[in-house]
Every structure is written in structure tokens, then in C-alpha cells.
C-alpha atoms as a PDB file:
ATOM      1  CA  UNK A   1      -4.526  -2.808  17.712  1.00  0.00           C
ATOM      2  CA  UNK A   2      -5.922  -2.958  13.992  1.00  0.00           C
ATOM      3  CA  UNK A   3      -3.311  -2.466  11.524  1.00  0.00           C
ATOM      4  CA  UNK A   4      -5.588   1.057  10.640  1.00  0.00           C
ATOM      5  CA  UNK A   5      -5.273   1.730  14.448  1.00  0.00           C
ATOM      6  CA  UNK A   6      -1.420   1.135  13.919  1.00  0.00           C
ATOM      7  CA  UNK A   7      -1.407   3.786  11.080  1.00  0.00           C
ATOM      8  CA  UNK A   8      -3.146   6.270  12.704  1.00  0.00           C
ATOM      9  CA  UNK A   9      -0.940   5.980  15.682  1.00  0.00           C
ATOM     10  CA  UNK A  10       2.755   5.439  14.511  1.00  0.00           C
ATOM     11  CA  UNK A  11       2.001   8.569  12.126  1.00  0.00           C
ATOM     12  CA  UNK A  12       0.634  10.236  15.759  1.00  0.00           C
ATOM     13  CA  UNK A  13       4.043   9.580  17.161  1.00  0.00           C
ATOM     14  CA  UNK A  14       5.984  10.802  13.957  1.00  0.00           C
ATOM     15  CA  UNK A  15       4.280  13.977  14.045  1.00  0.00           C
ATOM     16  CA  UNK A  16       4.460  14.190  18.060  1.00  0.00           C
ATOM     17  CA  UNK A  17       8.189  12.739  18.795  1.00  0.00           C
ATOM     18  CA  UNK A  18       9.788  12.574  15.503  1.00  0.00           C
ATOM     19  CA  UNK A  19       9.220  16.125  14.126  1.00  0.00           C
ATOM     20  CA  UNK A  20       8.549  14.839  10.703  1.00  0.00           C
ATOM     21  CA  UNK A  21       8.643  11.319   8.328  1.00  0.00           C
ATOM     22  CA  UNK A  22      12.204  10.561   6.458  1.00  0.00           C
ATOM     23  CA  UNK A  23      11.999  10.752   3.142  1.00  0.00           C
ATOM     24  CA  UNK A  24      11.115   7.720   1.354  1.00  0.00           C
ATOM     25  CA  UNK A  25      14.154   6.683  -0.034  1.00  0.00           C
ATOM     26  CA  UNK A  26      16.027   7.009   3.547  1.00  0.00           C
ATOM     27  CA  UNK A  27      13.002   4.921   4.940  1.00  0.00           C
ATOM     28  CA  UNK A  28      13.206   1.961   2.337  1.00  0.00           C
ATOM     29  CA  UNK A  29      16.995   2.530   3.035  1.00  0.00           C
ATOM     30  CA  UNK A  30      16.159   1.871   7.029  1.00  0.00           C
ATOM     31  CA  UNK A  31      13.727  -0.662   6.223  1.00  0.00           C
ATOM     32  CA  UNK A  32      16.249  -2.991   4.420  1.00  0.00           C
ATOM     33  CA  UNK A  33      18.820  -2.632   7.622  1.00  0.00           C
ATOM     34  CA  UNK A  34      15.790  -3.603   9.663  1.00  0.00           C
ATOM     35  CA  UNK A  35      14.953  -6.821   7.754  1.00  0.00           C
ATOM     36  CA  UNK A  36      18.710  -7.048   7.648  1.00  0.00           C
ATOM     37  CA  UNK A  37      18.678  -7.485  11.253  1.00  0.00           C
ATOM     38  CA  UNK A  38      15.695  -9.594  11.575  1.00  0.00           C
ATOM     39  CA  UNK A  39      17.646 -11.926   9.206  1.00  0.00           C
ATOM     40  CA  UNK A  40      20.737 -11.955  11.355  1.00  0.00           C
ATOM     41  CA  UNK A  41      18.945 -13.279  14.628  1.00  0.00           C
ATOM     42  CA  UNK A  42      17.355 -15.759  12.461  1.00  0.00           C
ATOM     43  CA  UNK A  43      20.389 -17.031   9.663  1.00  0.00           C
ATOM     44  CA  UNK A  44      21.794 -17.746  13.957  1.00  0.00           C
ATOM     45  CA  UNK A  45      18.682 -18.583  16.049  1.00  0.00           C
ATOM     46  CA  UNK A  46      17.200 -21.089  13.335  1.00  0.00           C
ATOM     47  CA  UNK A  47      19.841 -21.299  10.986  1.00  0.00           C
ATOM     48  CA  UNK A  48      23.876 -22.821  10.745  1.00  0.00           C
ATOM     49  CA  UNK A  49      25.528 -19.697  11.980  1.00  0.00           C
ATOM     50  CA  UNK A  50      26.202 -19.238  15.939  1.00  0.00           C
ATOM     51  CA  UNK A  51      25.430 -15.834  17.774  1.00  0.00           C
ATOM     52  CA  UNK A  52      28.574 -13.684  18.827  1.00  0.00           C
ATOM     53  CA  UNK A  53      28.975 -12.549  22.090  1.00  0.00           C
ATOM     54  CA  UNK A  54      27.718  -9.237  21.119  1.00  0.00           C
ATOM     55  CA  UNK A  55      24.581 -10.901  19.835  1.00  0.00           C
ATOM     56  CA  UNK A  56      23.746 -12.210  23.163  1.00  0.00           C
ATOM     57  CA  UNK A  57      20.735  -9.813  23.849  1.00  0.00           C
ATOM     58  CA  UNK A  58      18.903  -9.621  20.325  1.00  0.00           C
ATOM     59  CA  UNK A  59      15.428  -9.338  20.538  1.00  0.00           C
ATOM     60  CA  UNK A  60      13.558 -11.059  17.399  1.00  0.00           C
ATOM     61  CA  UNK A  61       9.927  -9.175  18.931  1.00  0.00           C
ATOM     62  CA  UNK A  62      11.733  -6.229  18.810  1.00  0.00           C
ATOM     63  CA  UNK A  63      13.622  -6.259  15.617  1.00  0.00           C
ATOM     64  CA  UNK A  64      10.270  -7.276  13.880  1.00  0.00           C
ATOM     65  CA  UNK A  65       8.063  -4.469  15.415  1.00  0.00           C
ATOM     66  CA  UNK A  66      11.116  -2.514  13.909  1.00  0.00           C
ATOM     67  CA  UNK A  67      10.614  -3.576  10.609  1.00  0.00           C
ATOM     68  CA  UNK A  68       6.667  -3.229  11.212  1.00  0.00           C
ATOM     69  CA  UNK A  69       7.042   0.147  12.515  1.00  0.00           C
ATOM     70  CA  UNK A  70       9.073   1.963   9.231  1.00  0.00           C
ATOM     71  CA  UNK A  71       6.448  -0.493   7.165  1.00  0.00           C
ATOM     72  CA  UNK A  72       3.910   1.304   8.377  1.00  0.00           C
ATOM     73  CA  UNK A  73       5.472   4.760   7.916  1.00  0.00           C
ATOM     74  CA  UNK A  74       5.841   4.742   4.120  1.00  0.00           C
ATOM     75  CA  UNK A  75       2.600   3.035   3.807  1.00  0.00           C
ATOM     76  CA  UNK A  76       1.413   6.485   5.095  1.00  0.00           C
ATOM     77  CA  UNK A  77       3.727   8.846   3.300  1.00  0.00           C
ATOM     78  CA  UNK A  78       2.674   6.985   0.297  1.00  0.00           C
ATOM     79  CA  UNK A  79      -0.767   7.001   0.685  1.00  0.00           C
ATOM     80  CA  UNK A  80      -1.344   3.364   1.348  1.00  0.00           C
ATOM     81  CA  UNK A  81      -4.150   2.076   3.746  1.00  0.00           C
ATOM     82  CA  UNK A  82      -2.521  -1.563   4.779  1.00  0.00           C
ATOM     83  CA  UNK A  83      -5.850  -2.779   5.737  1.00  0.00           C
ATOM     84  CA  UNK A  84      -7.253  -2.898   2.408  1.00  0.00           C
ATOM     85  CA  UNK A  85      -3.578  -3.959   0.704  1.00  0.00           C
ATOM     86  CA  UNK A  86      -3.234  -6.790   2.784  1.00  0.00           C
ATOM     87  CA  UNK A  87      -7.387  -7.638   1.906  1.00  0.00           C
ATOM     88  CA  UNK A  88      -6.736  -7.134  -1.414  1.00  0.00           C
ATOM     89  CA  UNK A  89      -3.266  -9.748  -1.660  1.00  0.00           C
ATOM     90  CA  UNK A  90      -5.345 -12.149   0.311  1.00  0.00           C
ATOM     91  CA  UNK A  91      -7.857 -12.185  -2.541  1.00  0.00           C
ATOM     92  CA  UNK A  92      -5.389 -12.386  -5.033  1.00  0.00           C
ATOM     93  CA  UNK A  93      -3.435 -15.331  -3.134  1.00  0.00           C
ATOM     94  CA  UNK A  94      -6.361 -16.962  -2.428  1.00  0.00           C
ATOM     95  CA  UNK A  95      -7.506 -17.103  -5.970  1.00  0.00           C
ATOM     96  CA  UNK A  96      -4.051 -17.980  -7.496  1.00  0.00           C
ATOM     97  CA  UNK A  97      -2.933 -20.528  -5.133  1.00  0.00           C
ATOM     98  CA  UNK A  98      -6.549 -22.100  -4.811  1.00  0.00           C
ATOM     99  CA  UNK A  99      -5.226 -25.612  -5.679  1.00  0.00           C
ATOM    100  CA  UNK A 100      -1.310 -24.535  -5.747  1.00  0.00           C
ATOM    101  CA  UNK A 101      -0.035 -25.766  -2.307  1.00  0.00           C
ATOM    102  CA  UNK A 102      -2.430 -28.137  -1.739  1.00  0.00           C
ATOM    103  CA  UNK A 103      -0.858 -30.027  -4.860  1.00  0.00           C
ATOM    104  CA  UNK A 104       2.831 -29.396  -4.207  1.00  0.00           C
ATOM    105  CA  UNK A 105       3.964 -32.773  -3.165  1.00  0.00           C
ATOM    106  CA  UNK A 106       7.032 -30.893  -1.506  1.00  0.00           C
ATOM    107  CA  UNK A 107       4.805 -29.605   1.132  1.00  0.00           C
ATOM    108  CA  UNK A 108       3.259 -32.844   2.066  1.00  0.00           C
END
């Protein structure tokens, strides 16, 4: 699925299943739980802290595709085609940090 392909359907399935799009503001508010919760099953999978027993079942795929998913719906209720954002920070990365990483001796 292209990420235009993923606009076009998760605002299918907003329309279809969930009557209409939260407002913005609720939607950054449920995006910031969601990234919340990818950071949870990481700060334990990856990092120092140990996973509860009520943490036994997290599912990293899933919380990401989470986070993905609400991405994707204010990119369409603010007009934004991801495609050409993404294109367009590439360029800019690419450009900026031309020689950037290559010289940082802390990533050698």
C-alpha cells in the first residue's frame, strides 16, 4: 500500500465505519497517547524498565499502525498529501545533512 493508497483508504473507513473524523485537537490529543504507548513497549522492550504483568501482550506492530493510522487522519483533515511531505523532508534532509552524519565522529 502507497502511503496515497493509505490516505485514500483510512479516510474510506472514517467515512464508512467511523461516521465522521475527530476534530483536530482530539486527534493530536489521541495521537500523543498513541506515541505514548509506543514509548511504553519500548522505554521496557529496549530500554531499563521491565514489562508488568498487564503488559504481557503489547503489540509494538500494532501500537505503531496506531500511531500511523490517526497520522494519517489529520494529514487528511488538514489537507496534507504525505507523499509529497515526506518527498519534500527528504530533500530538505538530504541537502542539510549532506556531509552532517557522515562527519559526526559519534556515529562512527
Amino acid at each position: 500500500m502507497t502511503i496515497n493508497e493509505a490516505q485514500q483508504t483510512v479516510d474510506q473507513w472514517i467515512k464508512t465505519t467511523g461516521v465522521r473524523y475527530f476534530n483536530e485537537l482530539t486527534n493530536t490529543a489521541i495521537l500523543m497517547e498513541e506515541v505514548g504507548e509506543v514509548a511504553r513497549i519500548i522505554a521496557r522492550k529496549y530500554g531499563e524498565q521491565s514489562f508488568k504483568k498487564s503488559d504481557e501482550e503489547v503489540n509494538l506492530a500494532d501500537e505503531m499502525a496506531d500511531v500511523l493510522f490517526v497520522l494519517i487522519c489529520l494529514a487528511n483533515q488538514t489537507g496534507i498529501n504525505l507523499t509529497e511531505a515526506l518527498e519534500k523532508n527528504l530533500e530538505k534532509k538530504t541537502i542539510r545533512d549532506a556531509d552532517r552524519h557522515k562527519n559526526n565522529d559519534k556515529l562512527k
